[in-house]
Each structure stands twice: as C-alpha cells, then as structure tokens.
PDB file of N, CA and C in Angstrom:
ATOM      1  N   UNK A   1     -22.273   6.081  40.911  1.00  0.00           N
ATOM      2  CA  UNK A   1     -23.323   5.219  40.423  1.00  0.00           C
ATOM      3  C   UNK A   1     -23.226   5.073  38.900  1.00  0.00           C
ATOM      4  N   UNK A   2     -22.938   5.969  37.956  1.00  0.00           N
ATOM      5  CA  UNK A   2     -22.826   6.151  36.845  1.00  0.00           C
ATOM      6  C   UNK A   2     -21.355   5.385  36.538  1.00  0.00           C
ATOM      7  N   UNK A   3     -20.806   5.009  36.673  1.00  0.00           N
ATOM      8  CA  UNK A   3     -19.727   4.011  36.632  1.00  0.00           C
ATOM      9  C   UNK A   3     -20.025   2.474  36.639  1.00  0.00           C
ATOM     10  N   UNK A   4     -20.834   2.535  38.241  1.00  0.00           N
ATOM     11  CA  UNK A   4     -21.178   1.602  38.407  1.00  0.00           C
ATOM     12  C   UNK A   4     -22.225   0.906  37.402  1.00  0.00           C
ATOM     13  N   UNK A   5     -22.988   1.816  36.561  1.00  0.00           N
ATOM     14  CA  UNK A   5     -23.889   0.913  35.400  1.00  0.00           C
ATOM     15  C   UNK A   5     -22.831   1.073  33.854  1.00  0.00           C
ATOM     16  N   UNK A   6     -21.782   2.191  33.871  1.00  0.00           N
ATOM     17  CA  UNK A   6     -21.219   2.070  32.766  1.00  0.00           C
ATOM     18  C   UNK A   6     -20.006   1.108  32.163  1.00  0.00           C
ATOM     19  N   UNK A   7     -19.875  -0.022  33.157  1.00  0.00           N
ATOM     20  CA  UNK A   7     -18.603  -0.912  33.239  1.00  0.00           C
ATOM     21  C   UNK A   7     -19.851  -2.557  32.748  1.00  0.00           C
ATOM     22  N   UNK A   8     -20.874  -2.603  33.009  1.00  0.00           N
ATOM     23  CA  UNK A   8     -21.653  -3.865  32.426  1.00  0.00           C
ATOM     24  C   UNK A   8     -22.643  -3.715  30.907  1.00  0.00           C
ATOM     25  N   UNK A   9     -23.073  -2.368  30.986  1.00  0.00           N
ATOM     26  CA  UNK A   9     -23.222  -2.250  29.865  1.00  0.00           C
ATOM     27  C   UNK A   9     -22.347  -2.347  28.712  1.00  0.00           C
ATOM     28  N   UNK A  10     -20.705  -1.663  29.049  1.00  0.00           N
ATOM     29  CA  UNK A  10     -19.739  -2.072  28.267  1.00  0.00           C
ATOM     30  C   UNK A  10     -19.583  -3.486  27.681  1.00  0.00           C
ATOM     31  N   UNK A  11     -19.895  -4.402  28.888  1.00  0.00           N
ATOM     32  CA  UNK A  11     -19.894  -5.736  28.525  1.00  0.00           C
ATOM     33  C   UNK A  11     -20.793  -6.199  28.145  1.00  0.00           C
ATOM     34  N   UNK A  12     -21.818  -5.466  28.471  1.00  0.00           N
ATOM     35  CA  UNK A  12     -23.549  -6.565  27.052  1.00  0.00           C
ATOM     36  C   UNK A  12     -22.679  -5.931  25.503  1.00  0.00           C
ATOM     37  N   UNK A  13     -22.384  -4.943  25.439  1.00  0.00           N
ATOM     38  CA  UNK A  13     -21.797  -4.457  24.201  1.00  0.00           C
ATOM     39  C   UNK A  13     -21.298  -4.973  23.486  1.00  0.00           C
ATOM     40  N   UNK A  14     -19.957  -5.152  24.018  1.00  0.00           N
ATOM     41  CA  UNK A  14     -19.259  -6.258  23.500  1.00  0.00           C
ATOM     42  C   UNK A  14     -19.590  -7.928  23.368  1.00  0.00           C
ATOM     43  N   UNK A  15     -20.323  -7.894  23.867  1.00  0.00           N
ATOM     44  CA  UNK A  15     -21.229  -9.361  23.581  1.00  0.00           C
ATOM     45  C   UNK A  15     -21.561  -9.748  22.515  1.00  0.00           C
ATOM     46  N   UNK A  16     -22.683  -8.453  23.027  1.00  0.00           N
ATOM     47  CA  UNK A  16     -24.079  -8.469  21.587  1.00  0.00           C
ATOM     48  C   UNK A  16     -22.821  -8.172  20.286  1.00  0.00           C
ATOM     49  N   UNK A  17     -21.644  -7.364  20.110  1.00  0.00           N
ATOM     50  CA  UNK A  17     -20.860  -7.214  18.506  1.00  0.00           C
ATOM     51  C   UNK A  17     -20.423  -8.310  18.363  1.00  0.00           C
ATOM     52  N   UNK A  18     -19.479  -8.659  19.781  1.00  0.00           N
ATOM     53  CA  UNK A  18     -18.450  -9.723  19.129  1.00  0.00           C
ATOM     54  C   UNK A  18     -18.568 -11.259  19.574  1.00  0.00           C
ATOM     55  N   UNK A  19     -19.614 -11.456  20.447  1.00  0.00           N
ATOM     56  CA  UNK A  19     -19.683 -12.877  20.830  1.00  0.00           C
ATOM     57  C   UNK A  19     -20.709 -13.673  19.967  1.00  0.00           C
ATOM     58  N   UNK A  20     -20.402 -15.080  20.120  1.00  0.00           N
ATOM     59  CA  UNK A  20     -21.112 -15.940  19.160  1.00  0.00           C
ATOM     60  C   UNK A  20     -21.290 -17.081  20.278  1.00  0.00           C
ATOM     61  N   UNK A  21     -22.219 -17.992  19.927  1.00  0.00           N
ATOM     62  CA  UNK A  21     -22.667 -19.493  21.153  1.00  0.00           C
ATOM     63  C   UNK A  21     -21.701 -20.159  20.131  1.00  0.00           C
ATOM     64  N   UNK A  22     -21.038 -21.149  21.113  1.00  0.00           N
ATOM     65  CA  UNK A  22     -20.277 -22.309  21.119  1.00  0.00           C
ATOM     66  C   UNK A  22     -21.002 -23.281  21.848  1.00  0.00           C
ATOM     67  N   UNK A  23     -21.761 -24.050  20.953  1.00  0.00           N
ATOM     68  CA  UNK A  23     -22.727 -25.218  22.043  1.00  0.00           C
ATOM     69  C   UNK A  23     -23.328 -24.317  22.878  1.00  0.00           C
ATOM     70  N   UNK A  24     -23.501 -24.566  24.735  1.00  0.00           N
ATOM     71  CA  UNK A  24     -24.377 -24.187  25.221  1.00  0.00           C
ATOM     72  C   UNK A  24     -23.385 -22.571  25.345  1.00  0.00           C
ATOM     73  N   UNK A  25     -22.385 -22.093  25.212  1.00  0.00           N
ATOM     74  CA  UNK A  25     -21.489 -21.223  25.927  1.00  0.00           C
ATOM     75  C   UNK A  25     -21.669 -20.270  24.723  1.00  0.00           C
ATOM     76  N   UNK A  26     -21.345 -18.759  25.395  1.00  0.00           N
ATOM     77  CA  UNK A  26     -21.154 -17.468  24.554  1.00  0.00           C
ATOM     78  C   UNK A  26     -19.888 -16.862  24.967  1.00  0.00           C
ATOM     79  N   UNK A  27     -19.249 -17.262  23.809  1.00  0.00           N
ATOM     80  CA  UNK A  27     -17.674 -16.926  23.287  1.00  0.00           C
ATOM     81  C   UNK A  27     -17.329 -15.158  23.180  1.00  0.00           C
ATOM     82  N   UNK A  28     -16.497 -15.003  23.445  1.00  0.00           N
ATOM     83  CA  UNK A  28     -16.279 -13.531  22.978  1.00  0.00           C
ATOM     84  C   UNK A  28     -15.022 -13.059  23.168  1.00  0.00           C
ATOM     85  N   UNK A  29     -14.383 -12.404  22.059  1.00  0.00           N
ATOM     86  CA  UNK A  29     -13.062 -12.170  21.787  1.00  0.00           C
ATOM     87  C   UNK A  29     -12.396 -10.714  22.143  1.00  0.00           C
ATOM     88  N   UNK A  30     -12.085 -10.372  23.474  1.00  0.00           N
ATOM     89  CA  UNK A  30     -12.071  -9.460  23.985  1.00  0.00           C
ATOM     90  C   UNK A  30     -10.642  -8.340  24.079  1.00  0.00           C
ATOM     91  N   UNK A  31     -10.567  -7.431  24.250  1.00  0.00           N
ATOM     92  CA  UNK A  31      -9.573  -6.905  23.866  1.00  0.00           C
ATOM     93  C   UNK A  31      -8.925  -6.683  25.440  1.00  0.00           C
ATOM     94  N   UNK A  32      -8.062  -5.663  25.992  1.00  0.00           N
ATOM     95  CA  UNK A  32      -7.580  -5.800  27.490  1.00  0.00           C
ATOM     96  C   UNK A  32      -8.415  -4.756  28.025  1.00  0.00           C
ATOM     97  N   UNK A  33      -8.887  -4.128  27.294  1.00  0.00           N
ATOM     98  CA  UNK A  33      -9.553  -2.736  27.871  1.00  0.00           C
ATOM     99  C   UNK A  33     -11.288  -3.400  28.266  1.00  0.00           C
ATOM    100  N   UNK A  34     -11.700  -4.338  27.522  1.00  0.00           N
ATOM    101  CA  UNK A  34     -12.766  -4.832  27.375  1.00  0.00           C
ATOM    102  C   UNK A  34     -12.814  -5.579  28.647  1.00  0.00           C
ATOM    103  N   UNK A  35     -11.389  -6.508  29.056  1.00  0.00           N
ATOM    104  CA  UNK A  35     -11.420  -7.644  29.752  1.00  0.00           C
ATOM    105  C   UNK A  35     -11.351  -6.749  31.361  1.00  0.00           C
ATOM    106  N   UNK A  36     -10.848  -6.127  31.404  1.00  0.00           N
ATOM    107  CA  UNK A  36     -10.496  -5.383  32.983  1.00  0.00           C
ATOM    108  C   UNK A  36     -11.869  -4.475  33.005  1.00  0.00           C
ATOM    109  N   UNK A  37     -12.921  -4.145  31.882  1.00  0.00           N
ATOM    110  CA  UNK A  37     -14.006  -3.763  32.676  1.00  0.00           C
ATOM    111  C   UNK A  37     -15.303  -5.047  32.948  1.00  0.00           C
ATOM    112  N   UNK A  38     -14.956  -5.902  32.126  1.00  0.00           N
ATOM    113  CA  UNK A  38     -15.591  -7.213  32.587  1.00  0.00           C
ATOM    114  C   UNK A  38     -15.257  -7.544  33.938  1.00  0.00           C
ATOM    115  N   UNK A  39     -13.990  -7.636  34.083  1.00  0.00           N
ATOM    116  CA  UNK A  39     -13.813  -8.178  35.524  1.00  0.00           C
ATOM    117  C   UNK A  39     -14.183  -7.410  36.535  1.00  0.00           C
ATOM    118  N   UNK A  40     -14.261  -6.461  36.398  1.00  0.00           N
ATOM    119  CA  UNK A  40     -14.512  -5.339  37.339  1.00  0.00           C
ATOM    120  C   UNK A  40     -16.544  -5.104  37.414  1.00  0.00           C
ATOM    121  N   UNK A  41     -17.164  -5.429  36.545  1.00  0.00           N
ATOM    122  CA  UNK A  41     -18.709  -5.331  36.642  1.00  0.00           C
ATOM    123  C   UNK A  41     -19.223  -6.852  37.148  1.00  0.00           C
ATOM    124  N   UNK A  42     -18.017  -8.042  37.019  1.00  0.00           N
ATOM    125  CA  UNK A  42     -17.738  -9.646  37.744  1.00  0.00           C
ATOM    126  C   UNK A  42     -18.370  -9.649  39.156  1.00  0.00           C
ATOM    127  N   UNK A  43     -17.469  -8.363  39.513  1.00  0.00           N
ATOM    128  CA  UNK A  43     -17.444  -8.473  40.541  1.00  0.00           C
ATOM    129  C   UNK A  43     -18.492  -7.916  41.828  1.00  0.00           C
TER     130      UNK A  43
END
C-alpha cells in the first residue's frame, strides 16, 4: 500500500517544482526515473 501512494505523490512533486501551464495544459520536464513512476501511478 505504501508504494502504492508513494509513486503519485512522486508525481504531484514533480509537478508542483518543475511544471508550468502552457495555455490550458501543465508541462513538465521529466527525468526517466520521474517518467516510469508516472506511468506506473497512470495506471
């Protein structure tokens, strides 16, 4: 269970540092370690 909430919080994280709105969309410049736990809390 503790996995399971520590892989989306990773990703508000990285949001809230590194993303910015592009028009209606929120951009964010992600690294590979960042991107494979995004996809994985995606899902």
């Amino acid at each position: 269970m503790r996995d399971g909430a520590a892989e989306p919080a990773l990703s508000g994280l990285t949001i809230s540092e590194r993303g910015g709105w592009e028009g209606e969309e929120v951009v964010v410049d992600l690294d590979a370690a960042s991107t494979g736990a995004a996809l994985r809390a995606a899902e």
